[in-house]
Protein backbone atom coordinates (compact mmCIF):
# COMPACT_ATOMS: atom_id res chain seq x y z
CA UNK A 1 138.47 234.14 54.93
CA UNK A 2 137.78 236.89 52.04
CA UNK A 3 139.50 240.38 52.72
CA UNK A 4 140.11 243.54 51.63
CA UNK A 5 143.80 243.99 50.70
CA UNK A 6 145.88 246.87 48.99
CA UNK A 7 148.51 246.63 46.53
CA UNK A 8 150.58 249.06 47.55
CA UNK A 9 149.24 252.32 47.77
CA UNK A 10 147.40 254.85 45.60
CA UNK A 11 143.68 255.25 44.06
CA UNK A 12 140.87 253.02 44.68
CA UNK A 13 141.67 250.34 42.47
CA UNK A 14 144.57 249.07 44.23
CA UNK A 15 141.80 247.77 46.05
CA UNK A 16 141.11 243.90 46.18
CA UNK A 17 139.72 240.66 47.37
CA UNK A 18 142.62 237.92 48.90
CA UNK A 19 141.90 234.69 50.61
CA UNK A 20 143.75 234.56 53.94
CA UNK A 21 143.75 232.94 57.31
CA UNK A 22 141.18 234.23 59.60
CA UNK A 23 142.79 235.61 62.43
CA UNK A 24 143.39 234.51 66.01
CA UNK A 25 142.53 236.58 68.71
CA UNK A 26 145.36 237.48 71.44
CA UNK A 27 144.06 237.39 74.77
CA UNK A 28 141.48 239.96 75.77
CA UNK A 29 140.31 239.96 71.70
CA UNK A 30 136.96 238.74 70.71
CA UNK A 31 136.88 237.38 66.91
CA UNK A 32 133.85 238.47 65.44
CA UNK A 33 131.94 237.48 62.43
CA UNK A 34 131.61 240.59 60.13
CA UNK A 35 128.09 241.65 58.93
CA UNK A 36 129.89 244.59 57.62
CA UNK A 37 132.44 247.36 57.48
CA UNK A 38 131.82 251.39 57.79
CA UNK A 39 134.24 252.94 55.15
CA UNK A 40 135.79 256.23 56.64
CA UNK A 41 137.92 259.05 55.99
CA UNK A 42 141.35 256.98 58.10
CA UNK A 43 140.75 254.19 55.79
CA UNK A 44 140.74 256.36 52.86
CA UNK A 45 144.20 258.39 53.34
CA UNK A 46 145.67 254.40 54.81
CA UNK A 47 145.16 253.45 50.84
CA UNK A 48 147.40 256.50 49.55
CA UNK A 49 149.81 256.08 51.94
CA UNK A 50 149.16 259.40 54.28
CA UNK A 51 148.31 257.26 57.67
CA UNK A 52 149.91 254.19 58.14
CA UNK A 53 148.74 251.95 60.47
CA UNK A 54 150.35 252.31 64.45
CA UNK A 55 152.98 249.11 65.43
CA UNK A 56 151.42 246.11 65.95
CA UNK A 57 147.72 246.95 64.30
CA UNK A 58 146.22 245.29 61.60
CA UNK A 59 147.85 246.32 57.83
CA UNK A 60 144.42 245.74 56.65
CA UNK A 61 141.79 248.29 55.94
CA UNK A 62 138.68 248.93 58.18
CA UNK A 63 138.24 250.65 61.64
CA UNK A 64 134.51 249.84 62.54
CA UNK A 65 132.67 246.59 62.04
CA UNK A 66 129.11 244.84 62.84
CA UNK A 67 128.62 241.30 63.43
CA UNK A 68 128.15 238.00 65.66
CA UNK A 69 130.84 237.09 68.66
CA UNK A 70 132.57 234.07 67.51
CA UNK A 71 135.23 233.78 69.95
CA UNK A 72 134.57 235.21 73.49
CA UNK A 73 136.15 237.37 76.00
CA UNK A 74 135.55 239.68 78.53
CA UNK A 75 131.78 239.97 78.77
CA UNK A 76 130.77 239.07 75.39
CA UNK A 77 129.37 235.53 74.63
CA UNK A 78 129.84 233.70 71.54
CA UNK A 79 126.54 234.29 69.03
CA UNK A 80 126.30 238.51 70.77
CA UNK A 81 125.65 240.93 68.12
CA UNK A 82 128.40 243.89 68.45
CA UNK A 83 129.59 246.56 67.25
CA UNK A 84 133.36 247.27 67.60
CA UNK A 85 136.20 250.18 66.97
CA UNK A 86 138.77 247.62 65.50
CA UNK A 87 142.80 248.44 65.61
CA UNK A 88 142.54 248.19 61.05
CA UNK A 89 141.24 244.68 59.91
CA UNK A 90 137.59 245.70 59.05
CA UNK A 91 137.79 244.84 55.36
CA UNK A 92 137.32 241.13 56.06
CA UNK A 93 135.08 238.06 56.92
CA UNK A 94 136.47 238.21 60.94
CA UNK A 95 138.52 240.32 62.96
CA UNK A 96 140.13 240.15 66.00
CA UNK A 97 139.19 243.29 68.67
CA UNK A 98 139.93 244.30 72.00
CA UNK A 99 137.57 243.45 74.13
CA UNK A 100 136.87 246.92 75.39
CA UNK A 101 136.58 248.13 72.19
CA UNK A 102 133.20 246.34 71.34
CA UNK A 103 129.41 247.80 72.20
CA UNK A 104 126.18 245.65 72.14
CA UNK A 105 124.65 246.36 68.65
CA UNK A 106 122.20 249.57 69.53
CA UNK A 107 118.63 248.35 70.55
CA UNK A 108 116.72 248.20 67.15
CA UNK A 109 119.17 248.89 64.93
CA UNK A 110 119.94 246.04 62.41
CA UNK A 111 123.24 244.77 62.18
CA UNK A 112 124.29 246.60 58.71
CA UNK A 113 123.18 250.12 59.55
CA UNK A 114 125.12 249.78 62.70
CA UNK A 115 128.20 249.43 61.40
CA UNK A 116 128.25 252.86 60.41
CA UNK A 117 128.73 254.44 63.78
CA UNK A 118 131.85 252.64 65.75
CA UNK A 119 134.43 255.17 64.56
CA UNK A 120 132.78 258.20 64.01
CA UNK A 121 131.05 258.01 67.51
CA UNK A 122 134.42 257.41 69.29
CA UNK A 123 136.21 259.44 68.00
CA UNK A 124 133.60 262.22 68.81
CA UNK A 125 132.65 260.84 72.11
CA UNK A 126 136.31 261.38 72.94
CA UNK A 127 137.31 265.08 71.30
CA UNK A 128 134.00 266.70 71.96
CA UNK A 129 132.68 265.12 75.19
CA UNK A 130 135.82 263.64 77.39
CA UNK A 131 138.13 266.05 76.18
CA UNK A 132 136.57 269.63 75.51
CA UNK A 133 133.75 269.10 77.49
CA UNK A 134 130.35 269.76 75.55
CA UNK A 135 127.48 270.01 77.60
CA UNK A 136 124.05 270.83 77.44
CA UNK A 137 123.38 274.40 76.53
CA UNK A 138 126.48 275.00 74.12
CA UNK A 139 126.09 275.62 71.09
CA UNK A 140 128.79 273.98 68.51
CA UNK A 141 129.48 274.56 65.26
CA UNK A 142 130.20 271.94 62.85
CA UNK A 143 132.26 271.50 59.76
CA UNK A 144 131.86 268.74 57.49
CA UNK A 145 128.07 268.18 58.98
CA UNK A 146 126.66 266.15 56.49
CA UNK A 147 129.81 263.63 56.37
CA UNK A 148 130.42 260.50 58.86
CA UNK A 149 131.48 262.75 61.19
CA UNK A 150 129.71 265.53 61.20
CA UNK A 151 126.56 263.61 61.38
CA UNK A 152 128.40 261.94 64.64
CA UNK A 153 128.47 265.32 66.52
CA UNK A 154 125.14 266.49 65.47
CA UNK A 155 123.47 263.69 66.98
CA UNK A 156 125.60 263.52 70.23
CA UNK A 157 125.46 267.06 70.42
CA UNK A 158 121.94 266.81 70.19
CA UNK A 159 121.46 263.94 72.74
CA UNK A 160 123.69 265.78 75.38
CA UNK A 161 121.51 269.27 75.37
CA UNK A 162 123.68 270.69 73.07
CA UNK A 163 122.99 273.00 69.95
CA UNK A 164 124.51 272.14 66.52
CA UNK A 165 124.74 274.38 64.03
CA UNK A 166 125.88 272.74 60.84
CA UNK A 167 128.31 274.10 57.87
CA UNK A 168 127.60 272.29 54.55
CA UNK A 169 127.80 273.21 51.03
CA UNK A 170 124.34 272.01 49.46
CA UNK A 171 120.71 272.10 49.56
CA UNK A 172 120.73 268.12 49.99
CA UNK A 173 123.45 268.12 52.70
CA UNK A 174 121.54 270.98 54.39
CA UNK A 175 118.16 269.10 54.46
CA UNK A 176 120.18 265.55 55.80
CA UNK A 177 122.06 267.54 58.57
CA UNK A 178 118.44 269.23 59.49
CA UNK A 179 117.62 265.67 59.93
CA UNK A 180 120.11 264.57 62.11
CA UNK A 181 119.30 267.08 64.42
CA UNK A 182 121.01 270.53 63.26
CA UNK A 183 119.76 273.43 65.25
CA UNK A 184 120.80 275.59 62.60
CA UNK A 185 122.57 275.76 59.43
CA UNK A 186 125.19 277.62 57.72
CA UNK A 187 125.24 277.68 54.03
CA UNK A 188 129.53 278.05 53.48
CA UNK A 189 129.42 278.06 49.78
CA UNK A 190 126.99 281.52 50.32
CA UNK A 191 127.66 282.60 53.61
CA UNK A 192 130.77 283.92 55.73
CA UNK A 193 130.91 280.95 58.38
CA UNK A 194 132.23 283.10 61.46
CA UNK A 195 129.85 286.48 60.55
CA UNK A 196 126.94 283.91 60.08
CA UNK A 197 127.83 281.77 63.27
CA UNK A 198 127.80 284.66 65.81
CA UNK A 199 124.43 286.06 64.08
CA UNK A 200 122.62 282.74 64.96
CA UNK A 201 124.20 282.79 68.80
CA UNK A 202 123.51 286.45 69.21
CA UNK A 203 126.53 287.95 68.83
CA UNK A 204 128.28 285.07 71.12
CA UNK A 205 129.89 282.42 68.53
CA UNK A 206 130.07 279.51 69.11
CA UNK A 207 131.05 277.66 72.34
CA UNK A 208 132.48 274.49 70.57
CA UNK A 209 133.92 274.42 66.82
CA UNK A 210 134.62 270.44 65.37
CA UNK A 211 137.19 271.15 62.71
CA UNK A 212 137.56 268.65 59.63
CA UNK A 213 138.74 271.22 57.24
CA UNK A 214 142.28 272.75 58.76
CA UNK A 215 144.03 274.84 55.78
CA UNK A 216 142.91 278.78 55.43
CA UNK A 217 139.53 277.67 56.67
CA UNK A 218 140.70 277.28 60.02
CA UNK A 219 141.53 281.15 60.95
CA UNK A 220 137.86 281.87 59.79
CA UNK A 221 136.49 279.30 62.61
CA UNK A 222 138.82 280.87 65.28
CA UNK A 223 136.82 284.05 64.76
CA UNK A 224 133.54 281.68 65.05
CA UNK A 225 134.17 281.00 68.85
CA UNK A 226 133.02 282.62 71.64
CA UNK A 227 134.80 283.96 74.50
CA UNK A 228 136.79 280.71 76.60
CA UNK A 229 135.66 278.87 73.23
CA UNK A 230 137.42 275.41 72.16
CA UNK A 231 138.54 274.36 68.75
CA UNK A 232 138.43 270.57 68.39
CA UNK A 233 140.53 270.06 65.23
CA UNK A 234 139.97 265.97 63.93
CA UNK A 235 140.93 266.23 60.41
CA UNK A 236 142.66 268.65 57.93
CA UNK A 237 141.01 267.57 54.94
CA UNK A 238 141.85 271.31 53.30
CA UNK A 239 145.60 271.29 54.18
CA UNK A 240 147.57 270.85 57.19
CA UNK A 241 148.69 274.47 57.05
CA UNK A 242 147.18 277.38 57.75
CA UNK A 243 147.09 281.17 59.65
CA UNK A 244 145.68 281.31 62.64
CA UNK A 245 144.98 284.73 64.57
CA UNK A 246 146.76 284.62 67.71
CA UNK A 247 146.00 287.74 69.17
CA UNK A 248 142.24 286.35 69.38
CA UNK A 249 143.16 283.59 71.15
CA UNK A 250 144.91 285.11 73.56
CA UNK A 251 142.40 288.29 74.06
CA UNK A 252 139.49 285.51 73.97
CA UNK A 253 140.90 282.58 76.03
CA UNK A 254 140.48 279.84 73.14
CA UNK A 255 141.54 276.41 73.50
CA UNK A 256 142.97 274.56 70.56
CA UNK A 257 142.93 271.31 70.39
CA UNK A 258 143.69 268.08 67.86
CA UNK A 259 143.41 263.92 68.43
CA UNK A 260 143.67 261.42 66.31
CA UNK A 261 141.94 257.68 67.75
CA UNK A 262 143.17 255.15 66.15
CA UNK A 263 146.85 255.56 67.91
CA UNK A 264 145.40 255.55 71.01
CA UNK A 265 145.78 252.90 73.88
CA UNK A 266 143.26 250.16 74.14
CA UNK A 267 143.15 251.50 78.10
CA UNK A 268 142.15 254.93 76.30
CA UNK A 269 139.53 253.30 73.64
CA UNK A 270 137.63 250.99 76.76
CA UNK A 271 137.38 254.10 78.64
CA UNK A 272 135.67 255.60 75.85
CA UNK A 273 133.58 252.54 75.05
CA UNK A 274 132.23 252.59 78.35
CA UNK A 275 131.37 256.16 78.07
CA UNK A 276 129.20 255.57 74.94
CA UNK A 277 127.80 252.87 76.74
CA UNK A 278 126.66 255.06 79.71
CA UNK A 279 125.51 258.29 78.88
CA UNK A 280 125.05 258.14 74.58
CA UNK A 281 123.84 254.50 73.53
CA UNK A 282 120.68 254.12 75.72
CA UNK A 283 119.94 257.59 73.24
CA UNK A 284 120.10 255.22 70.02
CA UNK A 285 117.17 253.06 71.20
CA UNK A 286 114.74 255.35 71.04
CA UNK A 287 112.76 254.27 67.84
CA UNK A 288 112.04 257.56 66.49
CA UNK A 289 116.30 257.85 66.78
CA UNK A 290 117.34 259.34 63.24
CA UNK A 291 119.66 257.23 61.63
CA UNK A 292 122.02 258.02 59.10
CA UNK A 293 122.15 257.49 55.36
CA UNK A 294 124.12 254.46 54.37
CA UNK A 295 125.32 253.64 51.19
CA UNK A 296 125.99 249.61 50.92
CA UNK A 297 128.59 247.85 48.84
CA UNK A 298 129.49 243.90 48.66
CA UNK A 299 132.49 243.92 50.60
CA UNK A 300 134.45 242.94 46.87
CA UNK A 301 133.77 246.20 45.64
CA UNK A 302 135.49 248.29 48.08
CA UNK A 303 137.34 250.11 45.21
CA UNK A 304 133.68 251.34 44.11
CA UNK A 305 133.21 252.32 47.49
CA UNK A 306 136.40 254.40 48.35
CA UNK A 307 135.43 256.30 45.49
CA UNK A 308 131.90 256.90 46.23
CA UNK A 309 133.67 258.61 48.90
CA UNK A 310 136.36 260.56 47.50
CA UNK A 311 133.16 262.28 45.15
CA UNK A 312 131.93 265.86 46.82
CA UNK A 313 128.52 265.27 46.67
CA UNK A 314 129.05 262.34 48.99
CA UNK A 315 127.28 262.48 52.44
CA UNK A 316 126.16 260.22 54.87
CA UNK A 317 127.96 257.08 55.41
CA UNK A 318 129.27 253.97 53.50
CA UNK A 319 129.50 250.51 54.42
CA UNK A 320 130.76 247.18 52.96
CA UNK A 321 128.80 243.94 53.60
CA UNK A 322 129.54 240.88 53.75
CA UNK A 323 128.01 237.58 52.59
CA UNK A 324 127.26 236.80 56.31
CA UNK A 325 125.46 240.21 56.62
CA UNK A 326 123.07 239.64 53.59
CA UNK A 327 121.52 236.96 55.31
C-alpha cells in the first residue's frame, strides 16, 4: 500500500509517500480501506517531534479515517462504510483499528466529509460530556472555535441543549463558527474574553471553558467561569506555562481539568464510541445538520496539507484522500 511516512522529524516537507505492506489486523482490529484521512493538530506536533506516538501504536501519521470494512470483527461486516479513531496509521491506503473504535459512517454524510470528525468528536465527547459533564442549559465558552475542535464542541454543545459562545480572531472565522451553531461570539483580537464572556451570560461566566490555548491566555479564561465552573484544558497551543489565579478557584469552586485521547485504553475509546453512538450521532443525520468546511488534499501531498494547517487563517478542517475515495 501507499503511505504517509516522515523522515525524521521537523517541517512539512519531511513529509512523503513509501510503498509498504498493508497491515494485518490483531484480533479485535478491523482493516479498513481508507477513503481518507482528517489531518489534526496530534498529527501535526507527531511530525516535529513534540508527541510521540504511545508503545505499541502505529509510527505512522493519522488519527481519524473514512472508508470500506475489509477485514471484519466485532460487528462490522466486510464492504460497511466506517468511520474510525485509529491508534496513528491514518496516512495510508488501510489501517488496522480496534474494533470499538469504529462508528457507522453518519447517515448522509459521504464518505470524505466524514472523515473529518473521528478525532475531534472523541476527544470532545470525552472532556466535555463524560468527564465535565455539559448538559443542556450551560453555557460554554470556546477557544479555538473555528478550528477542528472548536467546531467539535460547538456542534455537540449545540446538540446536547447547550450554549456555545465562540472566541475567534476574524470576521470569516466568526461567520463559520455562527454556522456551526455559536450562540454567541467573542471577538479576542478586539474584545477582553472574560469581561465580554460574563456580559453575554449576565454577569454569570461561563459554566464550561474548552481550552486550546494554555500560556498567559489561560488565567484570563479562569476569570471567564462561573461559580462551580470547569476548565477543560485539551491543548496548549500558546505555551504550556502560564499564571493561573488561585485564589479564584478556590473562592469560586473551579474545576481544572486536562486529557489527552490518543494514550488512552481501547476499553476507554469503545466506551466513548458507544457514547457518540447513543446520544450524538443519530444528531448528524438530520439533513439540515451543518457540516464543516473541509479542505481536500491527494493523500501524496500531505506536506501541502500540514502546512495549510500550520497558516493562521486556517479554519475548518483538512483531509487527505485517497485514490479509493475519489471514486
Amino acid at each position: 500500500m501507499s503511505a504517509i511516512v516522515a523522515d525524521g522529524t521537523g517541517g512539512p516537507a519531511v513529509l512523503h509517500v513509501a510503498h509498504m505492506p498493508t497491515p494485518e489486523p490483531a484480533r479485535g482490529e478491523v482493516l479498513i480501506k481508507v477513503a481518507a484521512a482528517g489531518v489534526n493538530a496530534p498529527d501535526l506536533a507527531q511530525r516535529r517531534g513534540a508527541y510521540p506516538p504511545p508503545p505499541g501504536a502505529s509510527p505512522l501519521l493519522g488519527l481519524e479515517v473514512s472508508g470500506e470494512i475489509v477485514t471484519p470483527a466485532g460487528e462490522w461486516k466486510a464492504g460497511d462504510k466506517v468511520v474510525a479513531l485509529c491508534n496513528g496509521g491514518g496516512y495510508a491506503e488501510y489501517v488496522a483499528v480496534p474494533a470499538g473504535q469504529v462508528l457507522p459512517v453518519p447517515e448522509g454524510w459521504a464518505l470524505v466529509e466524514a472523515a473529518a470528525v473521528p478525532e475531534t468528536w472523541f476527544t470532545i465527547t470525552q472532556t466535555l460530556l463524560m468527564r465535565a459533564g455539559l448538559a443542556s442549559g450551560m453555557t460554554l465558552l470556546v477557544t479555538g472555535a473555528a478550528g477542528g475542535l472548536g467546531g467539535a464542541a460547538i456542534q455537540i454543545a449545540r446538540i446536547v441543549g447547550a450554549y456555545p459562545i465562540a472566541i475567534v480572531s476574524s470576521d470569516e472565522k466568526a461567520t463559520y463558527a455562527l454556522a456551526l451553531g455559536a450562540h454567541a461570539i467573542i471577538r479576542r483580537d478586539r474584545e477582553a474574553v472574560a469581561t465580554r464572556a460574563r456580559e453575554l451570560t449576565d454577569g454569570r461566566g461561563a459554566d464550561r471553558v474548552l481550552d486550546m490555548a494554555g500560556g498567559s491566555a489561560t488565567g484570563e479564561l479562569v476569570g471567564a467561569l462561573a461559580r462551580f465552573g470547569h476548565l477543560v484544558i485539551v491543548a496548549t497551543l500558546s505555551g504550556g506555562d502560564g499564571e493561573i489565579p488561585l485564589s479564584r478557584i478556590v473562592g469560586s469552586q473551579l474545576t481544572i481539568s486536562g486529557s489527552t485521547l490518543r494514550p488512552q485504553s481501547p476499553e476507554t475509546k469503545a466506551d466513548i464510541a458507544r457514547h457518540l453512538r447513543r446520544h450524538i450521532w443519530p444528531a448528524l443525520a438530520d439533513a439540515a445538520f451543518p457540516r464543516p468546511k473541509i479542505q481536500r488534499f491527494p493523500l501524496g501531498e500531505a506536506a501541502a496539507a500540514h502546512q495549510m494547517a500550520e497558516a493562521s487563517e486556517h479554519y475548518g478542517k483538512i483531509v487527505l484522500v485517497t485514490d479509493f475515495g475519489n471514486r
